[in-house]
Protein backbone atom coordinates (compact mmCIF):
# COMPACT_ATOMS: atom_id res chain seq x y z
CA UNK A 1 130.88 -174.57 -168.04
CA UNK A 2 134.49 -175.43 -167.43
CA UNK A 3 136.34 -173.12 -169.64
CA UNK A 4 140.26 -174.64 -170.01
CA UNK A 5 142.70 -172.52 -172.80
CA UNK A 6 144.01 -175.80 -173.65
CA UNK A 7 140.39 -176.75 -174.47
CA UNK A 8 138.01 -174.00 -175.73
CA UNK A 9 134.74 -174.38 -175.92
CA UNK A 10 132.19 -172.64 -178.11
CA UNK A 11 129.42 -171.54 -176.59
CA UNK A 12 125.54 -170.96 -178.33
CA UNK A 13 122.10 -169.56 -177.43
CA UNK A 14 119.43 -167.50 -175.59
CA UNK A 15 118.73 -167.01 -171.75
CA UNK A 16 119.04 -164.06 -168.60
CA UNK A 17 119.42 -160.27 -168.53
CA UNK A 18 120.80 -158.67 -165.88
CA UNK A 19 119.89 -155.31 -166.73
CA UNK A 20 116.63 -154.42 -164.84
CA UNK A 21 113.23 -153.44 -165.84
CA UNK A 22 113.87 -150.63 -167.58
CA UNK A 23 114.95 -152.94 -170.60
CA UNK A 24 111.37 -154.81 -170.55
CA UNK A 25 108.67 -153.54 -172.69
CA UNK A 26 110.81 -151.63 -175.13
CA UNK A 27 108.62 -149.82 -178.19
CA UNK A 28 108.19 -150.45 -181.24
CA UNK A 29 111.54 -152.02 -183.75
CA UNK A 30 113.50 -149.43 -185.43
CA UNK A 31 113.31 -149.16 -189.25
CA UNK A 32 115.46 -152.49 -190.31
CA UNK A 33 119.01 -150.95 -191.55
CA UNK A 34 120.22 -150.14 -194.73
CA UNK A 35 121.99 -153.52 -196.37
CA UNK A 36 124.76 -151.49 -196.80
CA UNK A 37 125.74 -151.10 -193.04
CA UNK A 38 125.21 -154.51 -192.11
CA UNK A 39 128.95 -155.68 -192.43
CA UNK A 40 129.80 -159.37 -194.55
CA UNK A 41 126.12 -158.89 -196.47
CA UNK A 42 127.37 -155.71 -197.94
CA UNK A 43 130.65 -156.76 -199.47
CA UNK A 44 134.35 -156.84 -198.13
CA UNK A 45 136.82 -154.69 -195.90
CA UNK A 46 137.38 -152.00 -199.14
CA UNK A 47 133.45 -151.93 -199.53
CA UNK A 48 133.26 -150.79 -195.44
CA UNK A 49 136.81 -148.75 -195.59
CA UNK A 50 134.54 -146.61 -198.51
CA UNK A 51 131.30 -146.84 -196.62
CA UNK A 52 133.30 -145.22 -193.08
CA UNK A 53 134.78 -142.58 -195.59
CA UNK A 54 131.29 -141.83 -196.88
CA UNK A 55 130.19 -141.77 -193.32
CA UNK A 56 132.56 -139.27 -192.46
CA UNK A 57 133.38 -140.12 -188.46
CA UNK A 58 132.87 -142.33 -185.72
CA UNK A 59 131.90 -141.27 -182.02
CA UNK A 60 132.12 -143.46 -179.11
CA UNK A 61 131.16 -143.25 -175.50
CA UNK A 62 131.96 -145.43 -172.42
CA UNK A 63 132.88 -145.10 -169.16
CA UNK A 64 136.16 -143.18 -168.45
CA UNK A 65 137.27 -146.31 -166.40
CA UNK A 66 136.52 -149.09 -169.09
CA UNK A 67 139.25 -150.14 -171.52
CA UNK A 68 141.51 -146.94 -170.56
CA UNK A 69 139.52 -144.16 -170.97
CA UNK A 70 141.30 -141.06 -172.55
CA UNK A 71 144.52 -141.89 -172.36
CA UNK A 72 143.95 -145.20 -174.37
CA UNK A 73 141.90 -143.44 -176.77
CA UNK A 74 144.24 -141.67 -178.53
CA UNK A 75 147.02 -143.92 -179.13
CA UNK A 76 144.09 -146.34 -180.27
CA UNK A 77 142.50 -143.58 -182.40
CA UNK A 78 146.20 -143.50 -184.26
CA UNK A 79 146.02 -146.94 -184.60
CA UNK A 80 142.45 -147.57 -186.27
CA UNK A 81 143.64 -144.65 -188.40
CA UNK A 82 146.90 -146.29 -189.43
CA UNK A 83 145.71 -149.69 -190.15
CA UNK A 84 142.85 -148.94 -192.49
CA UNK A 85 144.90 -145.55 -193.80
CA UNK A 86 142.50 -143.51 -192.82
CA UNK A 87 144.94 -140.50 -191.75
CA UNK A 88 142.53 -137.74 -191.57
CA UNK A 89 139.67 -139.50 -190.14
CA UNK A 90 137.72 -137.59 -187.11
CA UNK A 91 137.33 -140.11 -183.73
CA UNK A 92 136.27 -138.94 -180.88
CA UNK A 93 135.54 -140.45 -178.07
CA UNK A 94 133.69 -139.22 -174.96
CA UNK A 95 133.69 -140.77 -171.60
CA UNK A 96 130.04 -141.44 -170.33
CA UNK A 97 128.30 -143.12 -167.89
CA UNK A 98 128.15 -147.13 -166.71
CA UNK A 99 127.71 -149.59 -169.44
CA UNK A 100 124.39 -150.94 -167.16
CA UNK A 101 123.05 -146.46 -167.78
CA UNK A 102 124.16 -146.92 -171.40
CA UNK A 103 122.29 -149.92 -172.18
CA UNK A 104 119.03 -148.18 -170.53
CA UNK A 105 119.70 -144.83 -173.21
CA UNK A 106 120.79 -147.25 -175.85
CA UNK A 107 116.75 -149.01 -175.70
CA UNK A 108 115.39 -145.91 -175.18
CA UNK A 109 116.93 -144.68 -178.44
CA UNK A 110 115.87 -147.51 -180.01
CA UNK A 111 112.08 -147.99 -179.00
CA UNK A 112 112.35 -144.56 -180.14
CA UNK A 113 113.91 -144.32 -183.09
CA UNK A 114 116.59 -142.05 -182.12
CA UNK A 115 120.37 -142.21 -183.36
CA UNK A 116 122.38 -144.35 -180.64
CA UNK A 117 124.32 -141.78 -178.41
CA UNK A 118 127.64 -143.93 -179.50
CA UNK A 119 128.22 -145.48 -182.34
CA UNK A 120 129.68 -148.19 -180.54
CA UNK A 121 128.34 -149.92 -177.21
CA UNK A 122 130.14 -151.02 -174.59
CA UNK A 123 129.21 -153.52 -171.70
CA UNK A 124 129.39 -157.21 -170.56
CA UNK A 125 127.68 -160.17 -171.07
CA UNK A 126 124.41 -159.14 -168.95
CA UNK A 127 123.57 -156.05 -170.21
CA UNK A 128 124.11 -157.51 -173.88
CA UNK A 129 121.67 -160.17 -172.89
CA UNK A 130 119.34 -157.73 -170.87
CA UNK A 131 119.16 -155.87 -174.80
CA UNK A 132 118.77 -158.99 -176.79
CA UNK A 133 116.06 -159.99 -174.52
CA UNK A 134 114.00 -157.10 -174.89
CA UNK A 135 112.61 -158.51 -178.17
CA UNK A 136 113.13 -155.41 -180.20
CA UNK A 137 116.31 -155.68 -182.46
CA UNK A 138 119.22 -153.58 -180.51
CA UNK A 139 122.27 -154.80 -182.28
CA UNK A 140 123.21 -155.39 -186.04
CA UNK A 141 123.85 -158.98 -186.07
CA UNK A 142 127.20 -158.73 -187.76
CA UNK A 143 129.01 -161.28 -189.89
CA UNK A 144 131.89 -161.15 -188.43
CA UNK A 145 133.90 -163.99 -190.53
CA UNK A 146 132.72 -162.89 -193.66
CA UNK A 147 135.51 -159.72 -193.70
CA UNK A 148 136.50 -158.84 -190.16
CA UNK A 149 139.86 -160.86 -190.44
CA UNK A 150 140.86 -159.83 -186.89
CA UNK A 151 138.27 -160.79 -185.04
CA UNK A 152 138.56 -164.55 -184.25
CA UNK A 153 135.59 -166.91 -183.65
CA UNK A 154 135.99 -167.33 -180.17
CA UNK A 155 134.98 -163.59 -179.05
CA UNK A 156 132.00 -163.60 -181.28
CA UNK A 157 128.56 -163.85 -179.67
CA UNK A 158 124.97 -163.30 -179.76
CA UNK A 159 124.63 -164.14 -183.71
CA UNK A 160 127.14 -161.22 -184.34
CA UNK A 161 125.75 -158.81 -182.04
CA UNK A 162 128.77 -158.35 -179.95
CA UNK A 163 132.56 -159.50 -180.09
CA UNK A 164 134.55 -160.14 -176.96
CA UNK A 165 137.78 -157.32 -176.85
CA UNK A 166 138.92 -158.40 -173.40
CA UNK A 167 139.08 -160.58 -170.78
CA UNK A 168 139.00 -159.68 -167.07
CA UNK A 169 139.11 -161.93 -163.80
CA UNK A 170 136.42 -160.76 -160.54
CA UNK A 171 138.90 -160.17 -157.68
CA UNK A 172 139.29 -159.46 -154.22
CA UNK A 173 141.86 -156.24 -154.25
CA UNK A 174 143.70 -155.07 -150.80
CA UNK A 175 146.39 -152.69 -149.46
CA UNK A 176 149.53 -155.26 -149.51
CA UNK A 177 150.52 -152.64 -146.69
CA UNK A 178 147.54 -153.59 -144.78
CA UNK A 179 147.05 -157.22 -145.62
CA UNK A 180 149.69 -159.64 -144.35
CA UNK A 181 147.89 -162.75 -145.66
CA UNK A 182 145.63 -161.83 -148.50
CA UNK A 183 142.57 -163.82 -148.83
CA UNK A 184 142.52 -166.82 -150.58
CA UNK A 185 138.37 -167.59 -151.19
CA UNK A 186 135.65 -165.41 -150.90
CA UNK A 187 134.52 -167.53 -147.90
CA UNK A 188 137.98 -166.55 -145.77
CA UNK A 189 136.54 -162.72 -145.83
CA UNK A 190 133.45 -164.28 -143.22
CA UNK A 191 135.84 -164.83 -140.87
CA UNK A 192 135.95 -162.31 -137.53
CA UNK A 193 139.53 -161.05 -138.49
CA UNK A 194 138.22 -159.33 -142.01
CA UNK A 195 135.16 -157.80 -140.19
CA UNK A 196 135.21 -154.18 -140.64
CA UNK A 197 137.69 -154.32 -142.90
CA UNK A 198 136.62 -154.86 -146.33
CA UNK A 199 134.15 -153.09 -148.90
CA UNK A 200 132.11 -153.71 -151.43
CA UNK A 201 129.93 -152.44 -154.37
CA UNK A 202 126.91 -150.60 -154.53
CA UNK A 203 125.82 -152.82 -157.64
CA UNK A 204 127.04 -156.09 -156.03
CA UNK A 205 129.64 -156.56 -159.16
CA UNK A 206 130.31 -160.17 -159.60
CA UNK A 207 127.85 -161.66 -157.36
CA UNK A 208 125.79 -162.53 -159.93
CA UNK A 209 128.28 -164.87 -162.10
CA UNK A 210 129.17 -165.74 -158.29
CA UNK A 211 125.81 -167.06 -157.32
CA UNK A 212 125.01 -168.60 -161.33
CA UNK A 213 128.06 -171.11 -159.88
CA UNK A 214 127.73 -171.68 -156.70
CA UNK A 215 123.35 -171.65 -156.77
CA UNK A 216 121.41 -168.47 -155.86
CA UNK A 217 120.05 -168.97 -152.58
CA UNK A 218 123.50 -170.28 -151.21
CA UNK A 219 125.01 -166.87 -152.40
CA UNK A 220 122.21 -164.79 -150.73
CA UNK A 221 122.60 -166.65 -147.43
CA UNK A 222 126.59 -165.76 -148.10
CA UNK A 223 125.35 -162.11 -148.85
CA UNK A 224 123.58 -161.81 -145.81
CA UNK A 225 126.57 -162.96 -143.73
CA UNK A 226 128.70 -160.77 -145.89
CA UNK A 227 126.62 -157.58 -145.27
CA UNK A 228 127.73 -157.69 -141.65
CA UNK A 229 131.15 -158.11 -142.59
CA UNK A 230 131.73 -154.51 -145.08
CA UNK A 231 132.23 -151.53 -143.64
CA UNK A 232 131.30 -149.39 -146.81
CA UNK A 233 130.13 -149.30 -150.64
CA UNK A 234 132.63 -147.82 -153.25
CA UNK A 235 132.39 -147.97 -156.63
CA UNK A 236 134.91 -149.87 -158.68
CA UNK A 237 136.90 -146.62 -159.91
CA UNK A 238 137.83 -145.71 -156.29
CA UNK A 239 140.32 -148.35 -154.93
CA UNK A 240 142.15 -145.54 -153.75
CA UNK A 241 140.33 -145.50 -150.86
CA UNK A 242 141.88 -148.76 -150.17
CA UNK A 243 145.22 -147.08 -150.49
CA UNK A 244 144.47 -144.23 -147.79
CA UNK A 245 143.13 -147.34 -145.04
CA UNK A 246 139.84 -146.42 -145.39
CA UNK A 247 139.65 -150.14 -146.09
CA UNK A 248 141.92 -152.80 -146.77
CA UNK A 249 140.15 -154.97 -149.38
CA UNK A 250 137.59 -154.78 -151.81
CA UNK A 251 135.58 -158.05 -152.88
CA UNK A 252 133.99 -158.18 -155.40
CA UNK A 253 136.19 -155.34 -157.31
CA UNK A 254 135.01 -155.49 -160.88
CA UNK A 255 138.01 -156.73 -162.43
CA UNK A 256 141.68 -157.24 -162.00
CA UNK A 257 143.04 -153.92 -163.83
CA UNK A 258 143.21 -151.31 -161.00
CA UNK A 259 145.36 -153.67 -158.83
CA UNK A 260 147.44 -154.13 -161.52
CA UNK A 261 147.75 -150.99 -162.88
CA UNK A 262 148.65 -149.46 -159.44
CA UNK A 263 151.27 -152.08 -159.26
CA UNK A 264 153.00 -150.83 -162.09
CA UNK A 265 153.44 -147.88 -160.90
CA UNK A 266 154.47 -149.00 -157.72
CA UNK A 267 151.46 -148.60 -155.24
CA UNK A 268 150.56 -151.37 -152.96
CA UNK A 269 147.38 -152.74 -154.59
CA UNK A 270 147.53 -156.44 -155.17
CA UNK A 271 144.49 -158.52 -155.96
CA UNK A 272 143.87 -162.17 -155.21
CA UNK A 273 141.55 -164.84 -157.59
CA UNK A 274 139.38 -166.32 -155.29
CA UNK A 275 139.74 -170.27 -155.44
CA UNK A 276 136.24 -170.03 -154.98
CA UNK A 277 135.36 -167.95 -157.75
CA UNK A 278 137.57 -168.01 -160.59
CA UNK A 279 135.21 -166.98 -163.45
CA UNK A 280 135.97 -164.99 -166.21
CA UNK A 281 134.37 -162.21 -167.58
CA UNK A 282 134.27 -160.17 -171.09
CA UNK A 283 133.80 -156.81 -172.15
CA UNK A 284 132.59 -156.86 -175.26
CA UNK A 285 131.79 -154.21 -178.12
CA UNK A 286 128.57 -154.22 -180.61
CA UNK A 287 126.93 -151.93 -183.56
CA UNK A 288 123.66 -150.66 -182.39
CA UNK A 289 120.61 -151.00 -184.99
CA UNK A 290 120.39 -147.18 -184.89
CA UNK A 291 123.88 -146.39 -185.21
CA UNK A 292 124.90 -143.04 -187.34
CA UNK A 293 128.51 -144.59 -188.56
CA UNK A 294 127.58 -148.62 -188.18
CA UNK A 295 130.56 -148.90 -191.08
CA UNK A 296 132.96 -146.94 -188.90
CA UNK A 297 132.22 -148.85 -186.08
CA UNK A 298 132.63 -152.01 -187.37
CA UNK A 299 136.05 -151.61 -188.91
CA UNK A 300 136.87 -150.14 -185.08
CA UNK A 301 135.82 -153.46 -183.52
CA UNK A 302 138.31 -155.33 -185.79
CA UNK A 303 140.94 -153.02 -185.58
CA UNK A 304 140.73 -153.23 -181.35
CA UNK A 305 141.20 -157.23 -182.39
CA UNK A 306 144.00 -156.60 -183.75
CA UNK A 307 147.51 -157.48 -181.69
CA UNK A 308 148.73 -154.19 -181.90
CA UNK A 309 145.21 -152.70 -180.16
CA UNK A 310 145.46 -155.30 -177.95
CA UNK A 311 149.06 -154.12 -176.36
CA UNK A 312 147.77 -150.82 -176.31
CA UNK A 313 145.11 -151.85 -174.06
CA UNK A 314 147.56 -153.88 -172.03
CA UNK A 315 149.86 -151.28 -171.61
CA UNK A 316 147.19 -148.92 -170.75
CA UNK A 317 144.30 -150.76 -169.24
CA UNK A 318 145.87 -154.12 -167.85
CA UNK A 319 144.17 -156.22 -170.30
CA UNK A 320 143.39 -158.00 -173.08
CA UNK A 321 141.43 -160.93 -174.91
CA UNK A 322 142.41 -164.28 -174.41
CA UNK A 323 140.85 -165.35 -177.64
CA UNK A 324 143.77 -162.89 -179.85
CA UNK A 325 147.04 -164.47 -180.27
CA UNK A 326 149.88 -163.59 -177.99
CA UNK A 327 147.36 -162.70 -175.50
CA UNK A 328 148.76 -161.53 -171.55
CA UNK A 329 145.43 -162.66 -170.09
CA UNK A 330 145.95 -166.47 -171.35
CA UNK A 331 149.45 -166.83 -170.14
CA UNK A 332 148.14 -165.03 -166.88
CA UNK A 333 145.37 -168.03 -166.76
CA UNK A 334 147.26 -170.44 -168.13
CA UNK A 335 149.29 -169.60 -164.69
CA UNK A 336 146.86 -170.51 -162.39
CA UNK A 337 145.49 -173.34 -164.29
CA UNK A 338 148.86 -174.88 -163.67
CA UNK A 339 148.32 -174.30 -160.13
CA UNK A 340 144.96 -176.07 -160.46
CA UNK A 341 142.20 -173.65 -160.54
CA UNK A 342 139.41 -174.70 -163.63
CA UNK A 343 138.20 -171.34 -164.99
CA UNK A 344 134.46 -170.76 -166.11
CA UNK A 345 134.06 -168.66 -169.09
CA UNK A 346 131.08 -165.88 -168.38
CA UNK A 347 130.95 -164.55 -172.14
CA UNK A 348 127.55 -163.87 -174.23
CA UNK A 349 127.20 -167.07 -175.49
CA UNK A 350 127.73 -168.74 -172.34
CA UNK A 351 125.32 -166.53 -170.46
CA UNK A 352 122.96 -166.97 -173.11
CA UNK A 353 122.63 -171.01 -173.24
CA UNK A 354 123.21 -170.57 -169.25
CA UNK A 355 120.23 -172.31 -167.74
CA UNK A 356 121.84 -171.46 -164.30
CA UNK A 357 122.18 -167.41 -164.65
CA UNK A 358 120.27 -165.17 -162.06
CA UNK A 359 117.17 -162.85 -163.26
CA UNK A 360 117.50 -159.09 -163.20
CA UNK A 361 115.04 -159.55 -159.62
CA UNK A 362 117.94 -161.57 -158.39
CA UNK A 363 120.62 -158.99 -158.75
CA UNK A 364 118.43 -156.41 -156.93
CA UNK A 365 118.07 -158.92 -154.40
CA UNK A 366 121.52 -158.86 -154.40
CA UNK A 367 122.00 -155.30 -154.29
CA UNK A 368 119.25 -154.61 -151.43
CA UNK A 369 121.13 -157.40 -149.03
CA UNK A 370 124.37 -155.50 -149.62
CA UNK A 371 122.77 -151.95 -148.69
CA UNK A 372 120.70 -153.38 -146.02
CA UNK A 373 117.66 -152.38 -147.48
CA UNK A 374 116.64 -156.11 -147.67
């Protein structure tokens, strides 16, 4: 599972959700989709550019924190609108809940047979492998390479069903105020200097990629050693509280993009890549089954593919995919590969063929050690 930029390596099939059990037992299948929706079967980029006029609009929903929230999605909304001239064309986007909340509506809707609450969803590898798993089609399995001449074969996963838009790296991030010598591994924060010091997350982000390397039980008895350690639970949107010394680190944060986002504008929040733990992660985007503009939401997906969507959500997010061309994130790994760390790639495909990826039973395990409710 060594992922190296100088050597990619596709990924393939089928394994662990990390949803929960609301995902199991979902209804009966939607009706199957009209062939017209269903992307490279249809016809070309004019045939969906006509299809997404016909359509009319596109909505989208995601978390306000995720891929820049409002202030990304206009600029991005001028974008899509420029690049397929589309200059009229309504977008709006509407900043919802978790992607873990949105994948529980999102199979609701579908056992169902209700229109998807956004015609795009958003979330990472685990919940798109919690919906695939639930044996009732979720996702238009999209062909991609047939039209979608953004989107490159790299970020493309689950048969279609979702394409990788960026790449993010699980941190530890601290108060450079605070901290005099950051933490280099997750195992330096057991140590009796951090104790007290340091939170966590209420949905144990990252432990589970964290244990699928380094073996489940040896992660729990690091959980349980951990617990002792935190002084609080804060969810990954308030690393401000790190700022006022209500703590000085959080491990795991979700992702890199606070910490460097704060240090653009001059704040104090650094974040370290655990030698330890130097995964990376995706956020990817798919077409639900049940989705009211499926050809406005594909041509969206390509378009956020595209280099200039991909700045955008540098500028404004602190990120982008390593699989696009010109990519930040690769020359940031490429950085650290040079100083010898070996990256593991935690996209759909890999989580799917993963014979070594934690059940959703593990991740509440997970969750209950870090709450002490064990």
């Amino acid at each position: 599972m060594t992922f190296s930029l100088k050597n990619r390596i596709a990924a393939a099939a089928v394994a662990a959700a990390t949803l929960g059990l609301v995902l199991t037992g979902c209804g009966p299948a939607v009706p199957e989709a009209a062939p017209s929706a269903d992307g490279g079967e249809a016809a070309g980029l004019d045939a969906l550019i006509e299809q997404a006029k016909a359509e009319g609009q596109l909505n989208i929903t995601w978390g306000e924190g995720i891929l820049g929230g409002t202030p990304a999605a206009g600029p991005l909304t001028e974008g899509f609108r420029e690049y397929y001239d589309l200059p009229d064309f309504p977008v709006t986007y509407t900043p919802g809940p978790p992607s873990t909340q949105m994948a529980a509506s999102l199979a609701q809707e579908v056992a169902a047979g209700q229109p998807a609450t956004s015609d795009i969803y958003l979330g990472y590898a685990p919940q798109f492998a919690g919906l695939l798993a639930t044996g009732t089609p979720v996702f238009r399995e999209i062909d991609w390479r047939a039209w979608a001449e953004e989107v490159p074969e790299e970020a493309i996963g689950g048969d279609g069903a979702g394409v990788a838009i960026v790449t993010n790296l699980p941190v530890i991030t601290y108060n450079a105020q605070a901290v005099d010598t950051p933490p280099e591994t997750m195992a330096e924060l057991l140590e009796p200097e951090w104790k007290g010091r340091v939170a966590s997350t209420p949905y144990a982000s990252n432990f589970h990629y964290f244990a699928a390397e380094n073996g489940e039980e040896e992660v729990l008895e690091y959980l349980r050693t951990f617990s002792g350690q935190i002084s609080g639970l804060i969810i990954c949107t308030q690393q401000d509280r790190l700022l006022t010394g209500e703590f000085d680190a959080l491990a795991f944060d979700c992702d890199h993009t606070a910490a460097l986002r704060n240090e653009r504008s001059g704040g104090d929040l650094r974040y370290t890549v655990p030698a330890d733990a130097t995964m990376l992660t995706y956020i990817s985007l798919g077409v639900p089954v049940n989705s009211s503009h499926p050809a406005a939401a594909q041509l969206w997906i390509n378009y956020m593919m595209s280099r200039e969507a991909q700045d955008i959500l540098w500028d404004i997010y602190a990120s982008d995919s390593i699989h696009v061309e010109g990519s930040h994130m690769a020359d940031i790994v490429a950085e650290y590969e040079d100083q010898g760390m070996e990256f593991s790639s935690w996209g759909l495909d890999d989580l799917l063929k993963s014979g070594t990826f934690p059940k959703p039973a593990y991740l509440e395990q997970q969750v209950a050690i870090l709450s002490g409710t064990e």
